[in-house]
PDB file of N, CA and C in Angstrom:
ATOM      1  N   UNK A   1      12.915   2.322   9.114  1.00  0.00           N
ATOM      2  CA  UNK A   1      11.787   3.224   9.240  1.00  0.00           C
ATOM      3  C   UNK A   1      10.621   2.435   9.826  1.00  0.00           C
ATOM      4  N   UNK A   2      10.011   3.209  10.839  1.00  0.00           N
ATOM      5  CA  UNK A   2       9.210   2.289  11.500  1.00  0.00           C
ATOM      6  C   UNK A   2       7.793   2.999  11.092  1.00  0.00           C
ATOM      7  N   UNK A   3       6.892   2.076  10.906  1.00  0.00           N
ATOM      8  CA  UNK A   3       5.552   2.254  10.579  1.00  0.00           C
ATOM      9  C   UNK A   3       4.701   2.620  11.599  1.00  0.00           C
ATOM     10  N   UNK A   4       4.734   4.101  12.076  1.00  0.00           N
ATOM     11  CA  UNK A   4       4.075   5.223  12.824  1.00  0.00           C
ATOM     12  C   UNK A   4       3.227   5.944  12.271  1.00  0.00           C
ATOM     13  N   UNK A   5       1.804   5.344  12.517  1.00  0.00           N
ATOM     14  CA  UNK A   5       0.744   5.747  11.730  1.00  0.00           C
ATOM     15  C   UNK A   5      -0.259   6.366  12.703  1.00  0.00           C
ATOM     16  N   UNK A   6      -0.967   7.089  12.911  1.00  0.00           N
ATOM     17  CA  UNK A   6      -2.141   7.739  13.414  1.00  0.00           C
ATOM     18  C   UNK A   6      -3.085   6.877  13.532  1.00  0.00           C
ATOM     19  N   UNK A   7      -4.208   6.243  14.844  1.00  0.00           N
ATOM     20  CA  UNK A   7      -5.286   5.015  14.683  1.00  0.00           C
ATOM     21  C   UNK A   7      -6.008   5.671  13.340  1.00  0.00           C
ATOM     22  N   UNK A   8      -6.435   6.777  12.816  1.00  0.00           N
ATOM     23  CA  UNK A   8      -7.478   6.480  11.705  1.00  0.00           C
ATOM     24  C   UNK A   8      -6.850   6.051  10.553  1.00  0.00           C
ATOM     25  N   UNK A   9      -5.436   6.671  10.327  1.00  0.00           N
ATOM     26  CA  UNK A   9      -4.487   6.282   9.081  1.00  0.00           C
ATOM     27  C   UNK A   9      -4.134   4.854   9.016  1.00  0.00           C
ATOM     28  N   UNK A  10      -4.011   4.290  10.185  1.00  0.00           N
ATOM     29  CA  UNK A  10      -4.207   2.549  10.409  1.00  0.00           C
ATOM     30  C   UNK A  10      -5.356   2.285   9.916  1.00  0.00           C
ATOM     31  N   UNK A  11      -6.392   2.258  10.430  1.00  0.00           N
ATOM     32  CA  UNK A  11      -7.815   1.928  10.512  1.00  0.00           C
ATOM     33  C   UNK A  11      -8.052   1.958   9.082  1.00  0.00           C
ATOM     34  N   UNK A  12      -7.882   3.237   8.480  1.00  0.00           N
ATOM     35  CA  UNK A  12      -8.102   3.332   6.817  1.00  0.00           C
ATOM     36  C   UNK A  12      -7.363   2.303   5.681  1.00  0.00           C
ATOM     37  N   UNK A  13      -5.873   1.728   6.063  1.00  0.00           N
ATOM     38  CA  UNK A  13      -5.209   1.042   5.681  1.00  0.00           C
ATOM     39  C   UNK A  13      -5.272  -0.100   5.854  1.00  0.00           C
ATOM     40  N   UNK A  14      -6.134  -0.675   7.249  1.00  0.00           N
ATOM     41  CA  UNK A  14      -5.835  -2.072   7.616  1.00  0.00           C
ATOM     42  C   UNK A  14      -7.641  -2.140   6.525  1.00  0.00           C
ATOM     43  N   UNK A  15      -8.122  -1.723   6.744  1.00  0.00           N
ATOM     44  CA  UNK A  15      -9.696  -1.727   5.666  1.00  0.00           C
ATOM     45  C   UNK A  15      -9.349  -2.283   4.550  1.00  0.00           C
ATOM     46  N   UNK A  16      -8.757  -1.195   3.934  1.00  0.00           N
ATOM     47  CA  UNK A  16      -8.126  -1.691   2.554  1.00  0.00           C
ATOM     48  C   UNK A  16      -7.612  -3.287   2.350  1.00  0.00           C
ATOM     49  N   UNK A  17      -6.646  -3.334   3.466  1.00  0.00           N
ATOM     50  CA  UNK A  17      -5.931  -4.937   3.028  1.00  0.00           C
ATOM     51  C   UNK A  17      -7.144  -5.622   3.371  1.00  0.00           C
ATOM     52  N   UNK A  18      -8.160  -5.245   4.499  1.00  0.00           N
ATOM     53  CA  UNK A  18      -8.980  -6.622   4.656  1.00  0.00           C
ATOM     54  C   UNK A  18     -10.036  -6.990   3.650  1.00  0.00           C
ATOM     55  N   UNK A  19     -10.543  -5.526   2.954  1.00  0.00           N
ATOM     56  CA  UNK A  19     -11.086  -5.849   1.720  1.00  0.00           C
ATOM     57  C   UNK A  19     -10.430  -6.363   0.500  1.00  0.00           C
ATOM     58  N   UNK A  20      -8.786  -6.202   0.614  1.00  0.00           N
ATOM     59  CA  UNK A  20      -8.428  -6.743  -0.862  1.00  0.00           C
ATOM     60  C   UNK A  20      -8.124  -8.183  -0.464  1.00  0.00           C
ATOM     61  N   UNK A  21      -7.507  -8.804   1.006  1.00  0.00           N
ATOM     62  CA  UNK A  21      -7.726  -9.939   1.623  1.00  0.00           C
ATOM     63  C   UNK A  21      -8.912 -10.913   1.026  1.00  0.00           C
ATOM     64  N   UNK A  22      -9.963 -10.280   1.283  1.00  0.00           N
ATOM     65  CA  UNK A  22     -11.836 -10.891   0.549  1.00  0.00           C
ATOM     66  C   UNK A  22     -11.631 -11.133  -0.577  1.00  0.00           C
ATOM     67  N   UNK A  23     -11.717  -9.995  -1.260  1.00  0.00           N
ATOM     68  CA  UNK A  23     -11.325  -9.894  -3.617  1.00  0.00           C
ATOM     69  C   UNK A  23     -10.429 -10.927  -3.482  1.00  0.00           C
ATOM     70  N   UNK A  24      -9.208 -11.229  -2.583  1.00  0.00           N
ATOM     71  CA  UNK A  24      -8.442 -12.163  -3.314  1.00  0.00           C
ATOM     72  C   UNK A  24      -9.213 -14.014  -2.912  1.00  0.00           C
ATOM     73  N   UNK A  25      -9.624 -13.886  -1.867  1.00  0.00           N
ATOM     74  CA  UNK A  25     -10.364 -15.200  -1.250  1.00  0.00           C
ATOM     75  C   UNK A  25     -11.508 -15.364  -2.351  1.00  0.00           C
ATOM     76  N   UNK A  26     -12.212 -14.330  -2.788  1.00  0.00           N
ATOM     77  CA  UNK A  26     -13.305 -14.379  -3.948  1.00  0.00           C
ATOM     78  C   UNK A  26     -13.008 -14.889  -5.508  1.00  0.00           C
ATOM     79  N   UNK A  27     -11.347 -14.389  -5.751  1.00  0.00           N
ATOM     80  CA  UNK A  27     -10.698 -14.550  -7.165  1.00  0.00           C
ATOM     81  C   UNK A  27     -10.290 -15.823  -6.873  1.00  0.00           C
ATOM     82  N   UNK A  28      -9.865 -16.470  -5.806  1.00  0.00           N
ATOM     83  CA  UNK A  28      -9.465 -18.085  -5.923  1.00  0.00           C
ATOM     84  C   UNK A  28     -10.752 -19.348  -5.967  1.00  0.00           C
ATOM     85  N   UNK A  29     -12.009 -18.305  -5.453  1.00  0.00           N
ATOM     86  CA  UNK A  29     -12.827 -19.592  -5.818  1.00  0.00           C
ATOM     87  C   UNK A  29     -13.211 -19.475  -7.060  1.00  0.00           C
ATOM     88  N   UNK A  30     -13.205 -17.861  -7.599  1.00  0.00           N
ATOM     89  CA  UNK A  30     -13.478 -17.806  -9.121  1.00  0.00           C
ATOM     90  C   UNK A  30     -13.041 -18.975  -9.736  1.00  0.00           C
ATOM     91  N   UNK A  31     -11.261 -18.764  -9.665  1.00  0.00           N
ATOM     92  CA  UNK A  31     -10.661 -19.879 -10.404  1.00  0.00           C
ATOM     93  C   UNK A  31     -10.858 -21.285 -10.368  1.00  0.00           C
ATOM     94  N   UNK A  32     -11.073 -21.530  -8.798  1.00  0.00           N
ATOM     95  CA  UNK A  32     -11.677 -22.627  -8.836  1.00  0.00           C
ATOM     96  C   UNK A  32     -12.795 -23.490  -9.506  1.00  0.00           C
ATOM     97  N   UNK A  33     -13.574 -22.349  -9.985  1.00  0.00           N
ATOM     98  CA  UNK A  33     -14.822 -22.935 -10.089  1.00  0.00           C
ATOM     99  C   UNK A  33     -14.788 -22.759 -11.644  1.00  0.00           C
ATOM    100  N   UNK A  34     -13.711 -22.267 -12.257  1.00  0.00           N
ATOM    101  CA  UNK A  34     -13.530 -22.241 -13.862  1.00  0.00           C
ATOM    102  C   UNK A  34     -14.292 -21.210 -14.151  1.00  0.00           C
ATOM    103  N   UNK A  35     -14.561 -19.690 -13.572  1.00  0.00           N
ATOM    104  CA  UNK A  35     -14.683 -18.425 -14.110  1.00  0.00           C
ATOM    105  C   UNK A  35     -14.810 -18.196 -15.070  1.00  0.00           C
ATOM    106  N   UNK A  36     -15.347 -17.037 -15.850  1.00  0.00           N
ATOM    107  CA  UNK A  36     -15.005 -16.763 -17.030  1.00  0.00           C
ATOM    108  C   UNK A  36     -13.418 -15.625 -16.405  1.00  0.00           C
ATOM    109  N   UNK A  37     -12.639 -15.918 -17.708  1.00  0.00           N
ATOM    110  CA  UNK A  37     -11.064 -15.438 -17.611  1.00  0.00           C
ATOM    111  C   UNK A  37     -11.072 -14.151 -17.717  1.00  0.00           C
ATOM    112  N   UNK A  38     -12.309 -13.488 -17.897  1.00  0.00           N
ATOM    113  CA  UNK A  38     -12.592 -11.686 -18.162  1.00  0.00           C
ATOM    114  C   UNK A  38     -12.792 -11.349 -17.076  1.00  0.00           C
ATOM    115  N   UNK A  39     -13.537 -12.155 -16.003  1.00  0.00           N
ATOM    116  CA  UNK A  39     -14.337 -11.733 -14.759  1.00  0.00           C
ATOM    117  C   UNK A  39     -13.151 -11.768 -13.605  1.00  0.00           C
ATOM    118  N   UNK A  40     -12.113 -13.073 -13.868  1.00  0.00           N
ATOM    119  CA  UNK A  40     -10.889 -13.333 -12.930  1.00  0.00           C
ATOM    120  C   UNK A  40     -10.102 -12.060 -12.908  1.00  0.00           C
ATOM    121  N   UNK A  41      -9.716 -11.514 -14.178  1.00  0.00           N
ATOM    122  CA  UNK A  41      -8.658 -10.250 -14.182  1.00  0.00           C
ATOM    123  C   UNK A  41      -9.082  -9.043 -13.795  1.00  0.00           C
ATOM    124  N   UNK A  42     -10.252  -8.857 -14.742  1.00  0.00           N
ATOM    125  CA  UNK A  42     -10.499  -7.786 -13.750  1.00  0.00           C
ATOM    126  C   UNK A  42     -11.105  -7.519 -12.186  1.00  0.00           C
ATOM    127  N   UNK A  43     -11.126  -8.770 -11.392  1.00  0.00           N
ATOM    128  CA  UNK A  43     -10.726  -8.936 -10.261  1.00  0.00           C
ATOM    129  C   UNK A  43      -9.421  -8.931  -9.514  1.00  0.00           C
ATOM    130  N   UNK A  44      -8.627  -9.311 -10.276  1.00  0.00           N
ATOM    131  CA  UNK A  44      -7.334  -9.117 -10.023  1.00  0.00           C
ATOM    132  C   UNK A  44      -6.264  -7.906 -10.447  1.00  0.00           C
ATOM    133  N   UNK A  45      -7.442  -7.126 -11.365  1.00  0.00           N
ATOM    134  CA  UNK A  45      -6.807  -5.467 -11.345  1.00  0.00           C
ATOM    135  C   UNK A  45      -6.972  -4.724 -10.269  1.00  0.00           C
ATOM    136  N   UNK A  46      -8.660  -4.821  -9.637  1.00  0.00           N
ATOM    137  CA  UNK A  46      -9.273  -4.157  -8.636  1.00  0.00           C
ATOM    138  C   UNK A  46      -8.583  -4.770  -7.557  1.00  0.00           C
ATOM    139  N   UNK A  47      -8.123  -5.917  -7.016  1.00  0.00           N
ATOM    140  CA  UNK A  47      -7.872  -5.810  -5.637  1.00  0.00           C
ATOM    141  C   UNK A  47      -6.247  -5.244  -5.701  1.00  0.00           C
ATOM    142  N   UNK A  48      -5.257  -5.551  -7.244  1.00  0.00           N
ATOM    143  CA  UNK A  48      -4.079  -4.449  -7.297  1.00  0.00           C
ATOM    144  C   UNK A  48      -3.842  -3.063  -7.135  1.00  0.00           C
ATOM    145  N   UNK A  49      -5.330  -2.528  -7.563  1.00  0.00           N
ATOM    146  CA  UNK A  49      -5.426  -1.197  -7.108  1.00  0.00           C
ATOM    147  C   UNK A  49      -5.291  -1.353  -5.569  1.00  0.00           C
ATOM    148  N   UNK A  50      -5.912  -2.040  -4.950  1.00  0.00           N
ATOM    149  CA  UNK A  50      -6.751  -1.364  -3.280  1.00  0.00           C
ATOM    150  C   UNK A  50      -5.309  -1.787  -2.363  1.00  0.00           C
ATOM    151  N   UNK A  51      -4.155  -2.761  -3.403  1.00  0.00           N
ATOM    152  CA  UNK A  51      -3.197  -2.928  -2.489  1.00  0.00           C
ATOM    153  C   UNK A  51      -2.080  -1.501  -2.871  1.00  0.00           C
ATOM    154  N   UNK A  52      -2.188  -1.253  -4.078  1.00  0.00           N
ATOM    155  CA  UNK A  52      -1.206  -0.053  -4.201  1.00  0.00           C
ATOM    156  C   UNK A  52      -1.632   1.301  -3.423  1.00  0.00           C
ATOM    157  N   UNK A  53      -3.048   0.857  -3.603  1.00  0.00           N
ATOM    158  CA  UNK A  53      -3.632   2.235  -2.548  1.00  0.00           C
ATOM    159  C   UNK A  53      -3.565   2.290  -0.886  1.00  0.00           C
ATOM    160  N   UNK A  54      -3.356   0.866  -0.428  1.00  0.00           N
ATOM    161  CA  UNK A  54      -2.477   1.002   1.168  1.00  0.00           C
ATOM    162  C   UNK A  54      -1.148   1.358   1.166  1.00  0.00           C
ATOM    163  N   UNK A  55      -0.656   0.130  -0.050  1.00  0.00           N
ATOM    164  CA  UNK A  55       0.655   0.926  -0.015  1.00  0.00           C
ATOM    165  C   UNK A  55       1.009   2.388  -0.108  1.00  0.00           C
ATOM    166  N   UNK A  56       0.435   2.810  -0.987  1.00  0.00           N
ATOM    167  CA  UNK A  56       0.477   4.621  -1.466  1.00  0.00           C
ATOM    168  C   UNK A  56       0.300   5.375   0.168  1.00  0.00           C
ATOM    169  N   UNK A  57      -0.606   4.778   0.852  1.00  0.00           N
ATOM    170  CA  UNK A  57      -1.082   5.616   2.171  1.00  0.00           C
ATOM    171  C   UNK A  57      -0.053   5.600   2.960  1.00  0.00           C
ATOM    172  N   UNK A  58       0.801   4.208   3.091  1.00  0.00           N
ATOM    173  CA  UNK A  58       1.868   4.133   4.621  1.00  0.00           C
ATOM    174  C   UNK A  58       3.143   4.957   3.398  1.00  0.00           C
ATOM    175  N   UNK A  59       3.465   5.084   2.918  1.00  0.00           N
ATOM    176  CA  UNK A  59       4.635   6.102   2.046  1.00  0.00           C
ATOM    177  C   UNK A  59       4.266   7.210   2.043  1.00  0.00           C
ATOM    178  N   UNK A  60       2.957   8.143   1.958  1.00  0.00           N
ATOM    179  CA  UNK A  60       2.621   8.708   2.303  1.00  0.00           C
ATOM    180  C   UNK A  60       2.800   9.491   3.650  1.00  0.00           C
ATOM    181  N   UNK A  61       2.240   8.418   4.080  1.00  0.00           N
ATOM    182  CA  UNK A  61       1.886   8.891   5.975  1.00  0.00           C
ATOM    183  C   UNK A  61       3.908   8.771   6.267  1.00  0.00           C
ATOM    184  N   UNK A  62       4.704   8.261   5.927  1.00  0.00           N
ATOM    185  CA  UNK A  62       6.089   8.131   6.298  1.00  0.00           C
ATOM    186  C   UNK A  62       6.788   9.719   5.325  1.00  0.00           C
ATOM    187  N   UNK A  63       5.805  10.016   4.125  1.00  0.00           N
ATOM    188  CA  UNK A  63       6.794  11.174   3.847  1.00  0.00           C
ATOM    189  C   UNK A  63       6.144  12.456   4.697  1.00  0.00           C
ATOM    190  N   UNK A  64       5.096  12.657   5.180  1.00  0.00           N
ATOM    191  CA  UNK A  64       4.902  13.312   6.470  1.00  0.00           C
ATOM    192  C   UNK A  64       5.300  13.314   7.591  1.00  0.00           C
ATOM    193  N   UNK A  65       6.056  12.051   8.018  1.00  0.00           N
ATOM    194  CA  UNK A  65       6.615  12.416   9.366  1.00  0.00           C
ATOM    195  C   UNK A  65       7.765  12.820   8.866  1.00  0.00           C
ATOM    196  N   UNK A  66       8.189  12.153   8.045  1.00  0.00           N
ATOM    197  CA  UNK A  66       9.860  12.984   7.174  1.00  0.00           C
ATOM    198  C   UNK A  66       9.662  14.794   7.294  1.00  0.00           C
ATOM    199  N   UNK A  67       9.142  14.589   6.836  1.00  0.00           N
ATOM    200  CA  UNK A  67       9.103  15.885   6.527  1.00  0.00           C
ATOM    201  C   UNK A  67       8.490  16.984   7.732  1.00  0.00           C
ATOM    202  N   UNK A  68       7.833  16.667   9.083  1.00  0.00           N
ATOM    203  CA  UNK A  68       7.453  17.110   9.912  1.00  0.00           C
ATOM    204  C   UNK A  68       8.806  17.154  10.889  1.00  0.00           C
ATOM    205  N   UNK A  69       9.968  16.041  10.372  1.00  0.00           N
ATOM    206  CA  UNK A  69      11.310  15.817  11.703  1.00  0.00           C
ATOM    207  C   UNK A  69      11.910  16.792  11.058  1.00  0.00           C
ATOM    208  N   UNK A  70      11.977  18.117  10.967  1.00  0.00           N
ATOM    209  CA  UNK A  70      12.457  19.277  10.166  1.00  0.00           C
ATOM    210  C   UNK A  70      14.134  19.221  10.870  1.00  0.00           C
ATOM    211  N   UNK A  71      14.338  18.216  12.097  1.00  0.00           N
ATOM    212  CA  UNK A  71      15.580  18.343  12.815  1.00  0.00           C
ATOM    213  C   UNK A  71      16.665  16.989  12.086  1.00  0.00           C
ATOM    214  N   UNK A  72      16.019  16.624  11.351  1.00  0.00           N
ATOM    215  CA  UNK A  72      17.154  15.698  10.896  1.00  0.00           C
ATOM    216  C   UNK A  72      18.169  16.574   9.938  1.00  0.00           C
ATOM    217  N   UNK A  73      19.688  15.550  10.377  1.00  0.00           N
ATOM    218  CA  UNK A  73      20.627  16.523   9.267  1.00  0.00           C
ATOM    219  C   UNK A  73      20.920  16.100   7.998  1.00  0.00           C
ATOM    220  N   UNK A  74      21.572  16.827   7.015  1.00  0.00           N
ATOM    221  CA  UNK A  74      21.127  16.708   5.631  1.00  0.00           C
ATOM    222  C   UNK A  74      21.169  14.687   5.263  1.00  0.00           C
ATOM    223  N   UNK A  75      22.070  14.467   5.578  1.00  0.00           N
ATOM    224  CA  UNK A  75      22.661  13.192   5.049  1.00  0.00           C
ATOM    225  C   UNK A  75      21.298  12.063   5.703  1.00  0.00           C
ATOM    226  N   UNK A  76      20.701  12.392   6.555  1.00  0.00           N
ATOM    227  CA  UNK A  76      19.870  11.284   7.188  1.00  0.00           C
ATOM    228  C   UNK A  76      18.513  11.630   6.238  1.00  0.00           C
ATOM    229  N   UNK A  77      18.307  13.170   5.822  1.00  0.00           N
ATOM    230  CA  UNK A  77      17.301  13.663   4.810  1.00  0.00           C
ATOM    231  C   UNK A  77      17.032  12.714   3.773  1.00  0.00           C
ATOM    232  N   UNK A  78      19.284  12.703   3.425  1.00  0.00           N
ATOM    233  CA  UNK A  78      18.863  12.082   1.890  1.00  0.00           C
ATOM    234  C   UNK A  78      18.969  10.765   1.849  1.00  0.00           C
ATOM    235  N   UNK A  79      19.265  10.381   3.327  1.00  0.00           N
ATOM    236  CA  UNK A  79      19.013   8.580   2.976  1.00  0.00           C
ATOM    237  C   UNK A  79      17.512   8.463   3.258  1.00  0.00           C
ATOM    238  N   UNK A  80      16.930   8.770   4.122  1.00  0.00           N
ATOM    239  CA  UNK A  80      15.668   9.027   4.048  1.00  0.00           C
ATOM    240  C   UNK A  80      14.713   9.348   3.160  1.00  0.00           C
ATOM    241  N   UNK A  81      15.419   9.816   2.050  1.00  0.00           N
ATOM    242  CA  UNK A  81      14.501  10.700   1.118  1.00  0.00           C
ATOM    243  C   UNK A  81      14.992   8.975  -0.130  1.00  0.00           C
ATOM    244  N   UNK A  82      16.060   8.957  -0.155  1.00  0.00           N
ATOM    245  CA  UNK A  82      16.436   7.514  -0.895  1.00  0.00           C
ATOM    246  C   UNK A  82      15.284   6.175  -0.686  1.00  0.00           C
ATOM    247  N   UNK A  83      15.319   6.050   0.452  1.00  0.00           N
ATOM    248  CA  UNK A  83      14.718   4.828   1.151  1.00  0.00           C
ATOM    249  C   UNK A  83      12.894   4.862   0.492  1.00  0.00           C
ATOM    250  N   UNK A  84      12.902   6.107   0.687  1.00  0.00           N
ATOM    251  CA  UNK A  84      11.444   6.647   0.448  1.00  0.00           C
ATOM    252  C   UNK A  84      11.100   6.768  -0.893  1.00  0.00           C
ATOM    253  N   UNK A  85      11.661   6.889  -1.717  1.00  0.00           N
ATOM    254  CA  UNK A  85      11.896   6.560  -3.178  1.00  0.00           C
ATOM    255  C   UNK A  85      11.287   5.551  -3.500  1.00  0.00           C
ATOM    256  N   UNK A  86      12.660   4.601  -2.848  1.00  0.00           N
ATOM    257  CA  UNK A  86      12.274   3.353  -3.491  1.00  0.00           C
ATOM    258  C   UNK A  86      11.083   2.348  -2.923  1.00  0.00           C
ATOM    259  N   UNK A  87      10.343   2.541  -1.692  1.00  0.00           N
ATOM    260  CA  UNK A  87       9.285   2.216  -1.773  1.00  0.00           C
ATOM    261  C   UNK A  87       8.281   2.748  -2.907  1.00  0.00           C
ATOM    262  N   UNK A  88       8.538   3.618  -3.113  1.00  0.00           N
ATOM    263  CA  UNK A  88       7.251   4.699  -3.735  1.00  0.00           C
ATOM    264  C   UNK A  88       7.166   3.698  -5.279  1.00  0.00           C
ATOM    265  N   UNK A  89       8.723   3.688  -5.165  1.00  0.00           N
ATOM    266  CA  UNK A  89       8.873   3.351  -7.137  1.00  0.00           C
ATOM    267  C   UNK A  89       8.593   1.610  -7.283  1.00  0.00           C
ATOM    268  N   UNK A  90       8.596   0.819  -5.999  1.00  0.00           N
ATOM    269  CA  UNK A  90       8.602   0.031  -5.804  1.00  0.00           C
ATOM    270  C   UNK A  90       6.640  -0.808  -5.842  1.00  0.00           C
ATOM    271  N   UNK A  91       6.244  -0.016  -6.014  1.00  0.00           N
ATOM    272  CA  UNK A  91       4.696   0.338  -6.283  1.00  0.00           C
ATOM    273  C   UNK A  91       4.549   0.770  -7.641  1.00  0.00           C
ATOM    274  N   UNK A  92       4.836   1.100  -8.424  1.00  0.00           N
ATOM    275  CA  UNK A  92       4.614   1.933  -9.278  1.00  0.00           C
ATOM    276  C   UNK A  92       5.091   0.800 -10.774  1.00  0.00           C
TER     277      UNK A  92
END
């Protein structure tokens, strides 16, 4: 499955990683610098969110084109619909 995204559905997604990219460059000098261990995690919850939330978008944006190729036949549906699963659950 190839990652066929729309420029704003990119644009919205590549945001995300470059801000959770930062949170994570920010949580290593935390550590570095001997943080308090309250301030590290919940830094490291927030940038887990902003990565499950790109992820969530390209599974997303892939069960829309699924579902827009109304010409595929059943068996490519359900490997398709399989494949798509297990990203989803693979997040979760």
């Amino acid at each position: 499955m190839e990652l066929d995204m729309a420029a704003d559905e990119l644009k919205s997604v590549l945001n995300r990683l470059k801000r959770a990219q930062g949170q994570i460059a920010g949580i290593i000098k935390m550590i570095e610098e001997g943080r308090d261990c309250e301030d590290v995690i919940t830094q490291l919850a927030a940038v887990s969110r902003a990565l499950d939330r790109a992820g969530f978008a390209i599974i997303a944006t892939g069960l829309q084109h699924c579902m827009a190729d109304g010409g595929q036949e059943a068996g490519d549906r359900d490997q398709m619909r399989a494949r798509l699963e297990k990203l989803f659950l693979s997040l979760a």
